[in-house]
PDB file of N, CA and C in Angstrom:
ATOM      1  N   UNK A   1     -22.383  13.167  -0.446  1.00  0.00           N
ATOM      2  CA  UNK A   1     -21.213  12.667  -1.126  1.00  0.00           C
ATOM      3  C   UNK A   1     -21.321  11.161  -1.367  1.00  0.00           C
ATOM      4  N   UNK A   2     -21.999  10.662  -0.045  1.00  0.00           N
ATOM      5  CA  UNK A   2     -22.186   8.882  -0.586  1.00  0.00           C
ATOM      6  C   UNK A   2     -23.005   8.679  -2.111  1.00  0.00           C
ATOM      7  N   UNK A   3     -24.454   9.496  -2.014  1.00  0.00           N
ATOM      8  CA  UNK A   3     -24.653   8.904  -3.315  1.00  0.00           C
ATOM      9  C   UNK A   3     -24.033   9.187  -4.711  1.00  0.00           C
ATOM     10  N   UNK A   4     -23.454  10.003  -4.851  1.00  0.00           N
ATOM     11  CA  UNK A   4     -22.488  10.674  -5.580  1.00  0.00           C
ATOM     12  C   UNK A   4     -21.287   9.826  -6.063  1.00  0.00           C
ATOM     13  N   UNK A   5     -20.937   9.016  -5.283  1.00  0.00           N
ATOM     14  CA  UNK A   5     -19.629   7.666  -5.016  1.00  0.00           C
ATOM     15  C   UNK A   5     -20.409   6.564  -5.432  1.00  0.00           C
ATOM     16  N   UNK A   6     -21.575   6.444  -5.450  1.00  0.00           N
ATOM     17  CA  UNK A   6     -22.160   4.880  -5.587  1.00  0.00           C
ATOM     18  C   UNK A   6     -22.585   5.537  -7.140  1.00  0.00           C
ATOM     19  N   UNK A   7     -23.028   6.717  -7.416  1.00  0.00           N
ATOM     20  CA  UNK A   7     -23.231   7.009  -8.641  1.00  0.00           C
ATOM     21  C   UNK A   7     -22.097   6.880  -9.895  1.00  0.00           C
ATOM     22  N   UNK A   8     -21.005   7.187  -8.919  1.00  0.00           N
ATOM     23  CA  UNK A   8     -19.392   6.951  -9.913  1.00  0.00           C
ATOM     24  C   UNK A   8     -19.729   5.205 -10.121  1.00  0.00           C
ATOM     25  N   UNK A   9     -19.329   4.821  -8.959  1.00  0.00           N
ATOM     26  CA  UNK A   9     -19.089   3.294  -8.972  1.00  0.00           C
ATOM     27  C   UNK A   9     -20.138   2.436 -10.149  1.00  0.00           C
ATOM     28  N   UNK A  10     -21.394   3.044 -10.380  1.00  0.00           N
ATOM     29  CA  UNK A  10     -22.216   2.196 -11.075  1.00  0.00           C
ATOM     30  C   UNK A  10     -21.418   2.666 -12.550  1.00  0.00           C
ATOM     31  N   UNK A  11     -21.519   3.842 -12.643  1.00  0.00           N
ATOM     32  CA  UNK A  11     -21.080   4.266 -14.004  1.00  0.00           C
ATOM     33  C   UNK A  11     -19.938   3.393 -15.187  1.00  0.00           C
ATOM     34  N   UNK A  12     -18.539   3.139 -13.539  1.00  0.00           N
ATOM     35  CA  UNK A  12     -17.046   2.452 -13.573  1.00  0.00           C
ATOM     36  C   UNK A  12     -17.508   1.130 -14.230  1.00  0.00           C
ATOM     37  N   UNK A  13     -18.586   0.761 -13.623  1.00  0.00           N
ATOM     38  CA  UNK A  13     -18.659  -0.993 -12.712  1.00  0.00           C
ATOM     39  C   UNK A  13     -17.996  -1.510 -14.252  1.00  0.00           C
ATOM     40  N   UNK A  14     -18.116  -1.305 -15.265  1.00  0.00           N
ATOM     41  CA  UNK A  14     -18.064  -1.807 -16.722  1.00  0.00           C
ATOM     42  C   UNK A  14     -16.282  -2.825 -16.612  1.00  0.00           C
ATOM     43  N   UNK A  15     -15.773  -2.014 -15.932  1.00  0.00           N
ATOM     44  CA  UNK A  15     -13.927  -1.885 -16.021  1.00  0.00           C
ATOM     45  C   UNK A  15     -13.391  -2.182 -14.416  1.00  0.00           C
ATOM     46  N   UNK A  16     -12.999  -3.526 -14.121  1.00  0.00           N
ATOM     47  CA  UNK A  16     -12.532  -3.065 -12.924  1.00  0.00           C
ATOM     48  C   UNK A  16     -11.390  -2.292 -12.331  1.00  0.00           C
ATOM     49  N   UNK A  17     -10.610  -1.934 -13.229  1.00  0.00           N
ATOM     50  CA  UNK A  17      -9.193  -1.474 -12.855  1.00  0.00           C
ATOM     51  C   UNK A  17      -9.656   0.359 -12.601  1.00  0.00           C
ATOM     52  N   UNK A  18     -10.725   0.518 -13.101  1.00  0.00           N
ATOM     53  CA  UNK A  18     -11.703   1.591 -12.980  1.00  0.00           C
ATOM     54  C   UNK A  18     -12.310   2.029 -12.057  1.00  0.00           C
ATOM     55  N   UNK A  19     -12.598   0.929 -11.591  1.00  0.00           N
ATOM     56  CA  UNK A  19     -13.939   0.846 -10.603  1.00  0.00           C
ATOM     57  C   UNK A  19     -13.044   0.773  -8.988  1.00  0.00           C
ATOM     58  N   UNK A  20     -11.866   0.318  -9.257  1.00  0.00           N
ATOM     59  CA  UNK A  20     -11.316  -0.069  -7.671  1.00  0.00           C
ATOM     60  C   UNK A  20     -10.774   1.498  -7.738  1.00  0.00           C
ATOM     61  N   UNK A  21     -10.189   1.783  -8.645  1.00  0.00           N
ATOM     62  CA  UNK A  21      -9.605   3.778  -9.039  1.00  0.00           C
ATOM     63  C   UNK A  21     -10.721   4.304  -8.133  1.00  0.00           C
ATOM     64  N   UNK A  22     -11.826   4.011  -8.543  1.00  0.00           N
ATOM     65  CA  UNK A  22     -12.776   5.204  -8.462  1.00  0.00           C
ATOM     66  C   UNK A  22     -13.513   4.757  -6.487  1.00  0.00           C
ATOM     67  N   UNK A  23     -12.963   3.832  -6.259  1.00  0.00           N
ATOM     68  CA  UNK A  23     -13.758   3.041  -5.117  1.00  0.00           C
ATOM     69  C   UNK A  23     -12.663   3.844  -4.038  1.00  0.00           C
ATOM     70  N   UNK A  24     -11.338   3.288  -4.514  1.00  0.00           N
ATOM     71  CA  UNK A  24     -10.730   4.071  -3.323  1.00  0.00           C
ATOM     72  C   UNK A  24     -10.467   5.232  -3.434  1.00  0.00           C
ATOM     73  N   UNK A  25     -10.492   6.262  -4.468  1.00  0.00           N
ATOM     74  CA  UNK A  25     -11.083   7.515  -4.454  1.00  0.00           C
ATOM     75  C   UNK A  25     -12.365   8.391  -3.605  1.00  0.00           C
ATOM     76  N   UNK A  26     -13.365   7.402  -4.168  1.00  0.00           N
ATOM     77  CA  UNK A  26     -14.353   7.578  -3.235  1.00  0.00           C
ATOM     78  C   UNK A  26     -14.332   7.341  -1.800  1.00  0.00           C
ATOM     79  N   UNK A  27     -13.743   6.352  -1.226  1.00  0.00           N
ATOM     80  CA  UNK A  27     -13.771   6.309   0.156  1.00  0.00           C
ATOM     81  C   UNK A  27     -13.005   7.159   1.083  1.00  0.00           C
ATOM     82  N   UNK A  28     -12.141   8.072   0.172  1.00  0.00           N
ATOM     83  CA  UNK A  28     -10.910   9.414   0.728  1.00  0.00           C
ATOM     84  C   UNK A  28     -12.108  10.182   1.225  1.00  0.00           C
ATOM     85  N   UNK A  29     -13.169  10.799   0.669  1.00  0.00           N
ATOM     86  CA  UNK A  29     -13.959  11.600   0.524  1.00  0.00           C
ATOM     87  C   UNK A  29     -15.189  11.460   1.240  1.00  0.00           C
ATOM     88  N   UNK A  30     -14.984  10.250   2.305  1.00  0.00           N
ATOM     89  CA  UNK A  30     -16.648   9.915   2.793  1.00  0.00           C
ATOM     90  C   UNK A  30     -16.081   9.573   4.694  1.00  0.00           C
ATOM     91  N   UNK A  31     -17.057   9.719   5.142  1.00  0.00           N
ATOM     92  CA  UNK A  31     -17.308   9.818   6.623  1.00  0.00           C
ATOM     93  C   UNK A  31     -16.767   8.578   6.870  1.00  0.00           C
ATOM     94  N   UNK A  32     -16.319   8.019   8.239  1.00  0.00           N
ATOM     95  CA  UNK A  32     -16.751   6.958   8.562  1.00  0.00           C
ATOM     96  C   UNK A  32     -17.698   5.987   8.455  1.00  0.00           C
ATOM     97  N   UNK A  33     -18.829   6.643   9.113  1.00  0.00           N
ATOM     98  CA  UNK A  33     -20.037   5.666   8.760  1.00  0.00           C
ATOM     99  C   UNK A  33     -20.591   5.527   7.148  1.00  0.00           C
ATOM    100  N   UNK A  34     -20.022   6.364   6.696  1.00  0.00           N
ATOM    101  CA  UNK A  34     -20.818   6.536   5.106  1.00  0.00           C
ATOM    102  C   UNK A  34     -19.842   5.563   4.917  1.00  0.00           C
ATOM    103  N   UNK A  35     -18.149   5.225   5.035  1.00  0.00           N
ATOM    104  CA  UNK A  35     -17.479   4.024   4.209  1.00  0.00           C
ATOM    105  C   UNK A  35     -18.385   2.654   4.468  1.00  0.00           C
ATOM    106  N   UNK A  36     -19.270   2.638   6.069  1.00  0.00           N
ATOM    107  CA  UNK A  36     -19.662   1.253   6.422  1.00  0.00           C
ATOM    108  C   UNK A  36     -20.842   1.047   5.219  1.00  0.00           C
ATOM    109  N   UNK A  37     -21.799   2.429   4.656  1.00  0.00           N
ATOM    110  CA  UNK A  37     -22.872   2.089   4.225  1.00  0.00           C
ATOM    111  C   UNK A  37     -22.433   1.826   2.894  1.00  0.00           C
ATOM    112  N   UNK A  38     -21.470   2.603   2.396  1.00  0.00           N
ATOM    113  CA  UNK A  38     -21.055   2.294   0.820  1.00  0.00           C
ATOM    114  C   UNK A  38     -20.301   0.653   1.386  1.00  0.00           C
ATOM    115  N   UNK A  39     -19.746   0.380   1.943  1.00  0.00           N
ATOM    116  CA  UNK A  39     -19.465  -0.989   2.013  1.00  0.00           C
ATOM    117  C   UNK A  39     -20.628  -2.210   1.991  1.00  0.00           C
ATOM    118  N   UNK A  40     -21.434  -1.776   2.572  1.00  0.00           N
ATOM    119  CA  UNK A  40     -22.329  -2.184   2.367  1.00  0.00           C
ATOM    120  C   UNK A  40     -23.278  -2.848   1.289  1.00  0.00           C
ATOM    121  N   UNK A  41     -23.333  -1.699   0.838  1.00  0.00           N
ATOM    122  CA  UNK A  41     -23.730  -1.476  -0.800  1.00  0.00           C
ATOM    123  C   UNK A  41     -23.092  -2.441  -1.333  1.00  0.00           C
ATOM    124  N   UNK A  42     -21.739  -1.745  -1.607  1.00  0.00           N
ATOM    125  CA  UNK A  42     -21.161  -2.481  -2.566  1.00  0.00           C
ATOM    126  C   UNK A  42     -20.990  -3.893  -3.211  1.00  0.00           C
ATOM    127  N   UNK A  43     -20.783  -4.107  -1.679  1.00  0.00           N
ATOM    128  CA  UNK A  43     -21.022  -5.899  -1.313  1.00  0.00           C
ATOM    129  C   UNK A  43     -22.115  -6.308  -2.336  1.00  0.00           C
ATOM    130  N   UNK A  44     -23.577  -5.475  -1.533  1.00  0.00           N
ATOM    131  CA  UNK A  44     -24.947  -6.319  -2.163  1.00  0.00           C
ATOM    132  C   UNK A  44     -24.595  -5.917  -4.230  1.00  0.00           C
ATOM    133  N   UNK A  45     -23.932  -5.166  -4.019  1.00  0.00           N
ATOM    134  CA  UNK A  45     -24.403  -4.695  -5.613  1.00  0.00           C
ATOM    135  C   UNK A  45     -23.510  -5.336  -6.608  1.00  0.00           C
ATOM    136  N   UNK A  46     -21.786  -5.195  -6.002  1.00  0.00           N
ATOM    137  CA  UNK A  46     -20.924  -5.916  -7.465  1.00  0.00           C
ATOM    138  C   UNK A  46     -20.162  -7.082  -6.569  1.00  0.00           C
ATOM    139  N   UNK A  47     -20.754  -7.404  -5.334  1.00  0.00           N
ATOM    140  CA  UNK A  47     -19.758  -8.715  -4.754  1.00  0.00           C
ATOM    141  C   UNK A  47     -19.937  -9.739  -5.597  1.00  0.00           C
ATOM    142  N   UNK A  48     -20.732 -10.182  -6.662  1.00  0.00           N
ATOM    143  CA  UNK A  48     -20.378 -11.335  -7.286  1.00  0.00           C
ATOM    144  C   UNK A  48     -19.847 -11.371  -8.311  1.00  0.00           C
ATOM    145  N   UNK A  49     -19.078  -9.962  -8.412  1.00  0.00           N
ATOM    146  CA  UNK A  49     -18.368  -9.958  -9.982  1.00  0.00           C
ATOM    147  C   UNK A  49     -16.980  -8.955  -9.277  1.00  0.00           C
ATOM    148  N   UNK A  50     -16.935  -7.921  -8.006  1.00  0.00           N
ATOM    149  CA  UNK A  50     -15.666  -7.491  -7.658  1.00  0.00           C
ATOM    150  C   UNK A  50     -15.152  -7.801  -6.093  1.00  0.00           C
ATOM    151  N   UNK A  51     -15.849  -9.064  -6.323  1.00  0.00           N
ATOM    152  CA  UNK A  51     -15.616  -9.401  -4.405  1.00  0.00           C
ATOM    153  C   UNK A  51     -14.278  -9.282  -3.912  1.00  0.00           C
ATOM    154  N   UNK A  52     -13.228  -9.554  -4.629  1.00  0.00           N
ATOM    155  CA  UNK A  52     -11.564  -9.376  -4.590  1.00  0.00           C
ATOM    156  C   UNK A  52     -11.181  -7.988  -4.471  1.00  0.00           C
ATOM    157  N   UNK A  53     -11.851  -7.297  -5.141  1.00  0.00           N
ATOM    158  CA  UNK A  53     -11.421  -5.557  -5.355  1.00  0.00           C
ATOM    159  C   UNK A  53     -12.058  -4.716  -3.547  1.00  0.00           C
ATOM    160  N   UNK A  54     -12.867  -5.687  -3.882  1.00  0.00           N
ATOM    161  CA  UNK A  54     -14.108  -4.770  -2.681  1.00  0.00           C
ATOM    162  C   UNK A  54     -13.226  -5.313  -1.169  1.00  0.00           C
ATOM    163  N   UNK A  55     -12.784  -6.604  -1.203  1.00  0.00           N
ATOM    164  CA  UNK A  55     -12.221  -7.427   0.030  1.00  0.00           C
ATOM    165  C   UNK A  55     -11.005  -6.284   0.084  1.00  0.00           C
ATOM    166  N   UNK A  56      -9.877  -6.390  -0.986  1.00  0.00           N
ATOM    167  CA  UNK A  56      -8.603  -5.644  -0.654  1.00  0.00           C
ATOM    168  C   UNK A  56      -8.984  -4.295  -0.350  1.00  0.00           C
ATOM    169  N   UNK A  57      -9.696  -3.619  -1.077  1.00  0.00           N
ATOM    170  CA  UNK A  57      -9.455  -2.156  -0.838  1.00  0.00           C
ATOM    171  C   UNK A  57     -10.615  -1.759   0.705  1.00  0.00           C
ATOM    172  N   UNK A  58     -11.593  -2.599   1.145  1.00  0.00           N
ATOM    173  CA  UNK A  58     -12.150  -2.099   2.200  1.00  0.00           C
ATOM    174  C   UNK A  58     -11.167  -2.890   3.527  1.00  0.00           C
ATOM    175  N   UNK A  59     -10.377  -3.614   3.330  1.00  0.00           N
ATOM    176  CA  UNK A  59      -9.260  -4.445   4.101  1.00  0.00           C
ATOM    177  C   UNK A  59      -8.510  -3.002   4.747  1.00  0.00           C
ATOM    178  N   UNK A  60      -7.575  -2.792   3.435  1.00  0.00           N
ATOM    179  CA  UNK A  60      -6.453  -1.457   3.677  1.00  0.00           C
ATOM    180  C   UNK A  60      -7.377  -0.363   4.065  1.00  0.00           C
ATOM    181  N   UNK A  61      -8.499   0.218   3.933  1.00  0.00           N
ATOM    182  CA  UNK A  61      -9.616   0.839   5.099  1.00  0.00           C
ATOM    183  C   UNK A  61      -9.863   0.858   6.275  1.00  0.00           C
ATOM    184  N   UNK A  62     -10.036  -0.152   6.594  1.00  0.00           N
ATOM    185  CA  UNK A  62     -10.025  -0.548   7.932  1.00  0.00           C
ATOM    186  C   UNK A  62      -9.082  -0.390   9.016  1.00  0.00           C
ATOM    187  N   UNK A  63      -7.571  -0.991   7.909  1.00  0.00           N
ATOM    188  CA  UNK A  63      -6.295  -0.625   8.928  1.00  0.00           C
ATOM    189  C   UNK A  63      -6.116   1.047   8.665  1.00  0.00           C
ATOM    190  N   UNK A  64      -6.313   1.640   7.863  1.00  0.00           N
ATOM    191  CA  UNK A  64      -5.968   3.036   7.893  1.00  0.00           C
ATOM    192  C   UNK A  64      -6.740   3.991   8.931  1.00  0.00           C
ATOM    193  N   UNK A  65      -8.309   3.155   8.770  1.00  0.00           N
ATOM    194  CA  UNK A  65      -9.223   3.595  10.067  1.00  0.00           C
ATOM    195  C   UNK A  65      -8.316   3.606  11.337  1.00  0.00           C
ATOM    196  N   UNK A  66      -7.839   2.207  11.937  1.00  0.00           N
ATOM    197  CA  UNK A  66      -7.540   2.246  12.839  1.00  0.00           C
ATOM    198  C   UNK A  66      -6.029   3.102  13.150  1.00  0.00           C
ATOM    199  N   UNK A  67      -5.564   2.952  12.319  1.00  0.00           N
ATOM    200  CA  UNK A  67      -4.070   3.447  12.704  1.00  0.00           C
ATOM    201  C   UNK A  67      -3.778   5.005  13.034  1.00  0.00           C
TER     202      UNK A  67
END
């Protein structure tokens, strides 16, 4: 399912209002550790063009993890 989510995300990347749709979509659908590796990713791949999208929506992740 991870590469499948990074496969959406490249597709989105064009649009961000798209791409955060499809990001926190994707992260409903993935393991724990798979959110750390797609976080991961993501970072290296669109942090210098969705570092804001990627900060908020893996933020509200984290607290939903924990809560």
């Amino acid at each position: 399912m991870l590469e499948y989510v990074k496969l959406i995300l490249e597709k989105v990347s064009f649009e961000s209002s798209l791409f955060e749709k499809e990001l926190k979509k994707g992260i409903k659908a993935l393991t724990f550790r798979e959110i750390r590796e797609l976080r991961k990713w993501c970072y290296e791949k669109f942090g210098s063009i969705y570092r804001g999208i990627l900060n908020r929506t893996f933020r509200r992740t984290q607290v939903q993890l924990i809560s």
